[in-house]
Protein backbone atom coordinates (compact mmCIF):
# COMPACT_ATOMS: atom_id res chain seq x y z
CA UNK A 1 29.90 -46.39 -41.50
CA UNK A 2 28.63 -43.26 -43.39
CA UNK A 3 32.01 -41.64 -42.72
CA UNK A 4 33.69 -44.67 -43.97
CA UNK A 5 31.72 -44.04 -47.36
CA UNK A 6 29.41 -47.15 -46.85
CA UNK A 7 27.25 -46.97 -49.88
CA UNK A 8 24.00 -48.46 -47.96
CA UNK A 9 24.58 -46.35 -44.33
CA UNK A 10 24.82 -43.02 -47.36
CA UNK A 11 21.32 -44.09 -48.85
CA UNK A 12 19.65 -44.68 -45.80
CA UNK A 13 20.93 -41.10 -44.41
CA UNK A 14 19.58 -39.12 -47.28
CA UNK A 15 16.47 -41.48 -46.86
CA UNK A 16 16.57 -40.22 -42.72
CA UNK A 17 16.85 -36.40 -43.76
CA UNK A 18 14.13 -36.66 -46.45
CA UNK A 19 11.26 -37.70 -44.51
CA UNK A 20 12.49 -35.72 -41.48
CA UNK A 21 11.68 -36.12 -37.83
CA UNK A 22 13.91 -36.21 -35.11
CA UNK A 23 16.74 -38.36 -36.12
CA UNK A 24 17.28 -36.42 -39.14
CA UNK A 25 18.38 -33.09 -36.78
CA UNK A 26 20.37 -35.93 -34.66
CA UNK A 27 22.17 -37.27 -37.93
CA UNK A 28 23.06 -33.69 -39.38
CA UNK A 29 24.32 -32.49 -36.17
CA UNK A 30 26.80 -35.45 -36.45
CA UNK A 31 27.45 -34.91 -39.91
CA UNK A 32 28.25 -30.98 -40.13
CA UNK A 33 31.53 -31.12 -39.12
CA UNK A 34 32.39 -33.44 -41.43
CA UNK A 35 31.87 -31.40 -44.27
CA UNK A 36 33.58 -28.84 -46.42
CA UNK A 37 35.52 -31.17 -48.52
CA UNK A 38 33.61 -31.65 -51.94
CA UNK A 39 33.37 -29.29 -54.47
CA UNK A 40 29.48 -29.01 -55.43
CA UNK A 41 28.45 -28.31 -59.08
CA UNK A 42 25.39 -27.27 -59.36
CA UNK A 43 23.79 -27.69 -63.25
CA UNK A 44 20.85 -26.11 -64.03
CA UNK A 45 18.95 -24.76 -67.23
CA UNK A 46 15.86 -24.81 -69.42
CA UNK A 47 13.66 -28.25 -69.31
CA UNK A 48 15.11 -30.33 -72.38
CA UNK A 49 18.73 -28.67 -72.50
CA UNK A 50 20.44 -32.05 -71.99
CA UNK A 51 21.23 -31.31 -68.55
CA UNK A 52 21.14 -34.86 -67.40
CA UNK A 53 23.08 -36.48 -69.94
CA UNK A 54 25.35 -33.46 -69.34
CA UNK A 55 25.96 -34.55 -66.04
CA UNK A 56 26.16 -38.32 -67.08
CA UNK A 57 29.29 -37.54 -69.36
CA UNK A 58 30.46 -34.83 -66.60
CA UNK A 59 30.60 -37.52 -63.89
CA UNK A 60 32.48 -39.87 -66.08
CA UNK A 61 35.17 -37.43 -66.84
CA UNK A 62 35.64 -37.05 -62.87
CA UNK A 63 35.53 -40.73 -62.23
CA UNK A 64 38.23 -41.52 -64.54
CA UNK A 65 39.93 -39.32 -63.46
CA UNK A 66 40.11 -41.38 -59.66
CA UNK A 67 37.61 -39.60 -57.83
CA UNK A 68 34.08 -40.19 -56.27
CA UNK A 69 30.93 -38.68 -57.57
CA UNK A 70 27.67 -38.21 -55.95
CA UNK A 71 24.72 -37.44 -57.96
CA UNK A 72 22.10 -35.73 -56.77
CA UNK A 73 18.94 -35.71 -59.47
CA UNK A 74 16.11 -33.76 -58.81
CA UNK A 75 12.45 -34.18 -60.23
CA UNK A 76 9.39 -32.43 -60.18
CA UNK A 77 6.62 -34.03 -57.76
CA UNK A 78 2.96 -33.44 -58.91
CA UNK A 79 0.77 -31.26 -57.71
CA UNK A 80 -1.92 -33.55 -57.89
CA UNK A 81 -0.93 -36.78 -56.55
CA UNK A 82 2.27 -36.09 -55.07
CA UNK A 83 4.34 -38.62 -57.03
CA UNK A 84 7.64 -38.41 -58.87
CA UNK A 85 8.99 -40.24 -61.80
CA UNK A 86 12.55 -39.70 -60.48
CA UNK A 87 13.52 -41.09 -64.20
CA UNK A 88 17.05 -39.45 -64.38
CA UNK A 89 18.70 -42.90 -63.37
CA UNK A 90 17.68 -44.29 -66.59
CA UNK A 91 20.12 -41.99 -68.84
CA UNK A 92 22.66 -42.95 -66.03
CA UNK A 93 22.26 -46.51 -66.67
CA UNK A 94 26.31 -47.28 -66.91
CA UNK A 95 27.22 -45.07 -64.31
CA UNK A 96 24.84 -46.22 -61.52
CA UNK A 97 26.71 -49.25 -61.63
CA UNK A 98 30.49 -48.35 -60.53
CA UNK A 99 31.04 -48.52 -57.25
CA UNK A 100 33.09 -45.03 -56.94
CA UNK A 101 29.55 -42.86 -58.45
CA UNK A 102 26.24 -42.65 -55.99
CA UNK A 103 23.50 -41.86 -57.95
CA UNK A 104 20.16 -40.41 -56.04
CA UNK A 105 16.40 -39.28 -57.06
CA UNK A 106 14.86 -36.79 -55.14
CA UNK A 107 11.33 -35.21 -55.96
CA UNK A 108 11.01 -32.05 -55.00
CA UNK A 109 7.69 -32.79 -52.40
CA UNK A 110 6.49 -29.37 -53.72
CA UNK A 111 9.14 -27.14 -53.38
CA UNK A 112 9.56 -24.35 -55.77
CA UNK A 113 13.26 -23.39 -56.71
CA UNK A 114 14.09 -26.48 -58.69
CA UNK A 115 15.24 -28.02 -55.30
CA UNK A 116 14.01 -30.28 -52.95
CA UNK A 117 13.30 -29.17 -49.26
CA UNK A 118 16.27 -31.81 -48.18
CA UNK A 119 19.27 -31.41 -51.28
CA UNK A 120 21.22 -29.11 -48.96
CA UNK A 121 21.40 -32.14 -46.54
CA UNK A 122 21.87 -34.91 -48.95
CA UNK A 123 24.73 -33.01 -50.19
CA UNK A 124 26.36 -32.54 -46.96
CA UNK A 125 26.12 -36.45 -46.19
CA UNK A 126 27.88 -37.04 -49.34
CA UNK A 127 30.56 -34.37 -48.88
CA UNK A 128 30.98 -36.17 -45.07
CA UNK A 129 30.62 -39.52 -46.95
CA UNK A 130 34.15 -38.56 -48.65
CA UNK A 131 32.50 -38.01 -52.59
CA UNK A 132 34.69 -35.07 -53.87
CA UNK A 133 32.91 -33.66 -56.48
CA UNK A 134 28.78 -33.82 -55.79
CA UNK A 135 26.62 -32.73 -58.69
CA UNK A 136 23.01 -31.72 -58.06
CA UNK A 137 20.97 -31.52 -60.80
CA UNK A 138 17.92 -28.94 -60.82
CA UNK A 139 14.52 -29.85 -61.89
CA UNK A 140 14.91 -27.59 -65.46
CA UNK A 141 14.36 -23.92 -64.04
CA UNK A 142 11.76 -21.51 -65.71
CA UNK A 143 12.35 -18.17 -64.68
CA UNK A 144 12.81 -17.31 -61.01
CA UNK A 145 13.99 -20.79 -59.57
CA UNK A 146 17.21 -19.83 -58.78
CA UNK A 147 17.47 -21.80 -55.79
CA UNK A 148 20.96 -24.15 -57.13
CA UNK A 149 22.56 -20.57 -55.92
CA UNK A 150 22.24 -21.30 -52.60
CA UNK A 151 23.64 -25.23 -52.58
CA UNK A 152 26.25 -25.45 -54.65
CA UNK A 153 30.41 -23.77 -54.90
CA UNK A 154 30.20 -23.04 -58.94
CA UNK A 155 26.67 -22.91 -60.91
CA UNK A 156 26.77 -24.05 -64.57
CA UNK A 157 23.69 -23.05 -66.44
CA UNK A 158 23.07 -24.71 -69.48
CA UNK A 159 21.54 -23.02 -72.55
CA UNK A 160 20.72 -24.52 -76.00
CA UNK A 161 21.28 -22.73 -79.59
CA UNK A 162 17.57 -21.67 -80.74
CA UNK A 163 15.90 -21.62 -77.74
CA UNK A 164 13.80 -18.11 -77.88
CA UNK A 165 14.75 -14.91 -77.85
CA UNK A 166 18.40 -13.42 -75.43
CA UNK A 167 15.07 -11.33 -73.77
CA UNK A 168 14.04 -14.20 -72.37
CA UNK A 169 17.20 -14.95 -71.03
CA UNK A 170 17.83 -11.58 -69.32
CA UNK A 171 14.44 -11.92 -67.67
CA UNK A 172 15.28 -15.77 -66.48
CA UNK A 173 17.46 -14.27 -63.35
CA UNK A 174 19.75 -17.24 -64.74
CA UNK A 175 22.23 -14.65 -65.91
CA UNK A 176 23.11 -13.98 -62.61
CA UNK A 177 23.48 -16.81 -60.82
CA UNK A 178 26.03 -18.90 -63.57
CA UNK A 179 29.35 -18.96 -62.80
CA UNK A 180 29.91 -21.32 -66.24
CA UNK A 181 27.80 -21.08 -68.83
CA UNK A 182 27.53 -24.15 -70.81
CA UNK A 183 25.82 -24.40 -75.20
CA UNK A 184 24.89 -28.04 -75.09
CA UNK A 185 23.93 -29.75 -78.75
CA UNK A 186 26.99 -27.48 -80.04
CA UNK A 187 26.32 -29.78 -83.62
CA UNK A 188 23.08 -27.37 -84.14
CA UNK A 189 23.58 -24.53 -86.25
CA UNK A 190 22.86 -20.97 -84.45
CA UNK A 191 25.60 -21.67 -82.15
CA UNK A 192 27.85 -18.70 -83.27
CA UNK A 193 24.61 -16.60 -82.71
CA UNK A 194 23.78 -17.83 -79.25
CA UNK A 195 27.09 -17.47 -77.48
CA UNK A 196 27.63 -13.53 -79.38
CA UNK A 197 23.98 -13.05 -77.60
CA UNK A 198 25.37 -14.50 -74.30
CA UNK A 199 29.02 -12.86 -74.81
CA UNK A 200 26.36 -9.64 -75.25
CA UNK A 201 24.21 -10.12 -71.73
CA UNK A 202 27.39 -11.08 -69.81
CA UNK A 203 29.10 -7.53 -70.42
CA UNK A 204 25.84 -6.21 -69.21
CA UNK A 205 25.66 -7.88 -66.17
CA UNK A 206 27.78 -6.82 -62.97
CA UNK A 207 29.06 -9.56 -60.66
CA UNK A 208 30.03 -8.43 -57.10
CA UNK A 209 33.34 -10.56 -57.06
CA UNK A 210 34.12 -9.45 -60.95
CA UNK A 211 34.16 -13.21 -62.51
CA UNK A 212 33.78 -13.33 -65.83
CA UNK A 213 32.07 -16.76 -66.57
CA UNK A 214 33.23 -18.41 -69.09
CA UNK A 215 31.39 -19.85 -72.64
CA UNK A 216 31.53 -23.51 -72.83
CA UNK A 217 30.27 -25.48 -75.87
CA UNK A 218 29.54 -29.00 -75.49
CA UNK A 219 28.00 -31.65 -77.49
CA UNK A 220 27.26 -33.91 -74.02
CA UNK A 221 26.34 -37.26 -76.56
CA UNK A 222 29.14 -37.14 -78.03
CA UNK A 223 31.42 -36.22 -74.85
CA UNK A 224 32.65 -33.23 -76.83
CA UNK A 225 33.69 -30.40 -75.24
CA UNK A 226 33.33 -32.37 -71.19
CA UNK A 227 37.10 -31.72 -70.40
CA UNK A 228 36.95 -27.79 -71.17
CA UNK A 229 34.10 -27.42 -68.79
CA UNK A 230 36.34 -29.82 -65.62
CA UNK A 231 38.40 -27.03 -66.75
CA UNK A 232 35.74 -23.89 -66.59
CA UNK A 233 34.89 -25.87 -63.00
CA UNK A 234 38.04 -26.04 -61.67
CA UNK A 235 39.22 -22.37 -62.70
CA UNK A 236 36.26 -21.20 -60.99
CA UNK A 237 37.17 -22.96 -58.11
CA UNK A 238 40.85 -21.70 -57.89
CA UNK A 239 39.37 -17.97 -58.25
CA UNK A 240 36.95 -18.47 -55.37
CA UNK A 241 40.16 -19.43 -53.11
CA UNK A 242 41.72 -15.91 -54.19
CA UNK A 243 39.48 -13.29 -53.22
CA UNK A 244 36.88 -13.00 -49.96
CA UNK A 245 33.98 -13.34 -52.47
CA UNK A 246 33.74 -17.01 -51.48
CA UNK A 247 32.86 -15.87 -47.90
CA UNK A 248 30.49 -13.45 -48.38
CA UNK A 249 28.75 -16.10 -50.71
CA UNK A 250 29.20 -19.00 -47.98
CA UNK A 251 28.09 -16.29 -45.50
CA UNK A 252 24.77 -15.54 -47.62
CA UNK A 253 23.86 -19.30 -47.91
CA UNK A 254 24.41 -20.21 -44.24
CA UNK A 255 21.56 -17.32 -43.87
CA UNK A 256 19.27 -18.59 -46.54
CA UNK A 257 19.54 -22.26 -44.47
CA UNK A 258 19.26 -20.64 -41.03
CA UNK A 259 16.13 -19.09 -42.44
CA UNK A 260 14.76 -21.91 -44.12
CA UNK A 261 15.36 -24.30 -41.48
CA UNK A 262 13.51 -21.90 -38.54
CA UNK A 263 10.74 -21.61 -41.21
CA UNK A 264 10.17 -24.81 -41.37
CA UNK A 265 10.52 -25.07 -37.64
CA UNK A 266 8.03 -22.44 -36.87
CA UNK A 267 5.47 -24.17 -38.83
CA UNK A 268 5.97 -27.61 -37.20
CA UNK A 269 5.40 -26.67 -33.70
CA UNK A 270 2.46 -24.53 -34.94
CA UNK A 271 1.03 -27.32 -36.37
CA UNK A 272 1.55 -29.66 -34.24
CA UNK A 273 0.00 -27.99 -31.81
CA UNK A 274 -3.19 -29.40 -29.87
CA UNK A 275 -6.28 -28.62 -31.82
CA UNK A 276 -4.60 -26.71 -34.77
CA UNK A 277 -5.58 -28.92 -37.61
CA UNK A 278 -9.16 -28.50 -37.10
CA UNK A 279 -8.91 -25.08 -36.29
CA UNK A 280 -7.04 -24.76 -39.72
CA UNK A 281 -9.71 -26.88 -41.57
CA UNK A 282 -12.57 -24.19 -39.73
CA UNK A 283 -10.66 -21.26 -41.10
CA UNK A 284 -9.85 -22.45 -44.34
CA UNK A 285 -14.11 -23.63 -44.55
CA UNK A 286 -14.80 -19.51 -43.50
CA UNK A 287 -12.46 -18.00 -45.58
CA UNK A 288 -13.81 -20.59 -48.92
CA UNK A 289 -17.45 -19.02 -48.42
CA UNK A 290 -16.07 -15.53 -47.52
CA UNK A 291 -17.48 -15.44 -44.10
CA UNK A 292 -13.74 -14.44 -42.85
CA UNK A 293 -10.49 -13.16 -44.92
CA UNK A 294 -7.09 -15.04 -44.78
CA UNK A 295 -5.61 -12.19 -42.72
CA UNK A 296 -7.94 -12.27 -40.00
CA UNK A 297 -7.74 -15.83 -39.78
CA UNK A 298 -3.96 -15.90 -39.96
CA UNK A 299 -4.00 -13.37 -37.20
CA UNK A 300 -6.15 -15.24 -35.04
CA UNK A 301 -4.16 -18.79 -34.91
CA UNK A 302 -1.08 -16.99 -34.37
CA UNK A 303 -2.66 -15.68 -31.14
């Protein structure tokens, strides 16, 4: 059914995959070959840069245009009680309603990197589902969480005129990881000032596969400026097919999610373990009144 493109047998997947267990590793296995399809767009930028109604206008563009869209919204969980608003639907109102767009929340459950622990999977059940353009949308990086990198075929980082000083961007690590750069809320003035600063960092900046990303302004309210960045996507896209750059870079991620998924692994079947949680709540009591250091303690459960 999920290969079919069943909407319900594609929620209840990503549902599968984001609270884990043992079907989840059953499902994936079944699903990997599958994928390859889609073309993932990953958007990402500052908190309050207009990045979902960015992708709102973006995923209108594609579905009148005959294809299927999966959207992929991530939000922030607390760090106190663990809960998510997962409020992007609600600027999505019109879309979430067509039958050719999937629209999903998913909180991050305390991952850093402006991703949650299970977008890589949720993106390969909609690739397999037969969606051909999937757009995740980051939780609004800061400075290092540059994760987007790692999940999706072009990265469009989305700036906004007047935001701080172009230091502030060099020091983001964003610089490096767009692919399209994109000036939302093009109608403010400082525009012209902005993309000179950005025009400025990008001859700086040295990209292994020598793309020179282009400078997109948009004014994503008023759907100005949408078709020129299908465009920025798709050129992006062609250029990866040309050179082995795309290789290296699928070669690099299939690492990072090797890694990530033996991390997580590791830990499991450490914790799970007979007598490990209250061996971890004795440690962690020690080390709070100083009686024993972290590395000692870490060094003794791993024996």
């Amino acid at each position: 059914k999920l290969f079919a493109g069943d909407i319900r047998s594609v929620a209840r997947a990503i549902t599968a995959v984001e609270n884990g267990g043992d079907g989840a590793a059953a499902l994936m296995k079944a699903v990997f070959p599958q994928t390859g399809r889609a073309t993932v767009i990953g958007i990402t930028g500052a908190p309050g840069a207009g990045k979902s109604s960015l992708v709102d206008k973006l995923a209108l563009f594609y579905k009148n245009a005959g294809e299927r869209v999966g959207i992929v919204c991530i939000d922030p969980s607390s760090p106190f009680s663990g809960g998510a608003i997962l409020g992007d639907r609600i600027r999505m109102a019109t879309l979430g309603l067509d039958k050719n767009v999937f629209i999903r929340s998913m909180a991050t459950r305390g991952n850093l990197g402006g991703l949650s622990r299970s977008t890589v999977d949720a993106v390969a059940i909609l690739d397999a589902a037969g969606y051909s353009k999937v757009i995740v949308e980051t939780v609004g990086v800061g400075q290092d969480e540059v994760e987007i990198v790692k999940t999706a075929d072009v990265s469009v980082v989305v700036l906004v005129p007047g935001m701080g000083d172009d230091i502030q961007a060099i020091k983001a690590g964003i610089m490096e990881i767009g692919d399209v750069f994109v000036i939302n809320k093009a109608d403010r003035e400082g525009v012209l000032r902005t993309q000179k600063e950005l025009e400025a960092l990008l001859s700086l900046a040295h990209r292994p596969d020598m793309w020179h990303p282009p400078i997109v302004p948009t004014v994503a309210t008023e759907s100005k400026g949408i078709e020129d960045l299908a465009a920025a996507i798709e050129s992006y896209g062609d250029f990866q097919k040309e050179g082995d750059a795309a290789m290296s870079r699928k070669q690099a991620i299939a690492k990072w999610r090797l890694l990530e998924l033996l991390r997580e692994r590791l830990l499991r079947d450490l914790l799970g373990r007979k007598g490990t949680g209250e061996k971890l709540e004795e440690m962690a009591a020690a080390i709070a009144s100083k009686s024993k250091d972290p590395y000692s303690a870490v060094e003794e459960m791993m024996k």
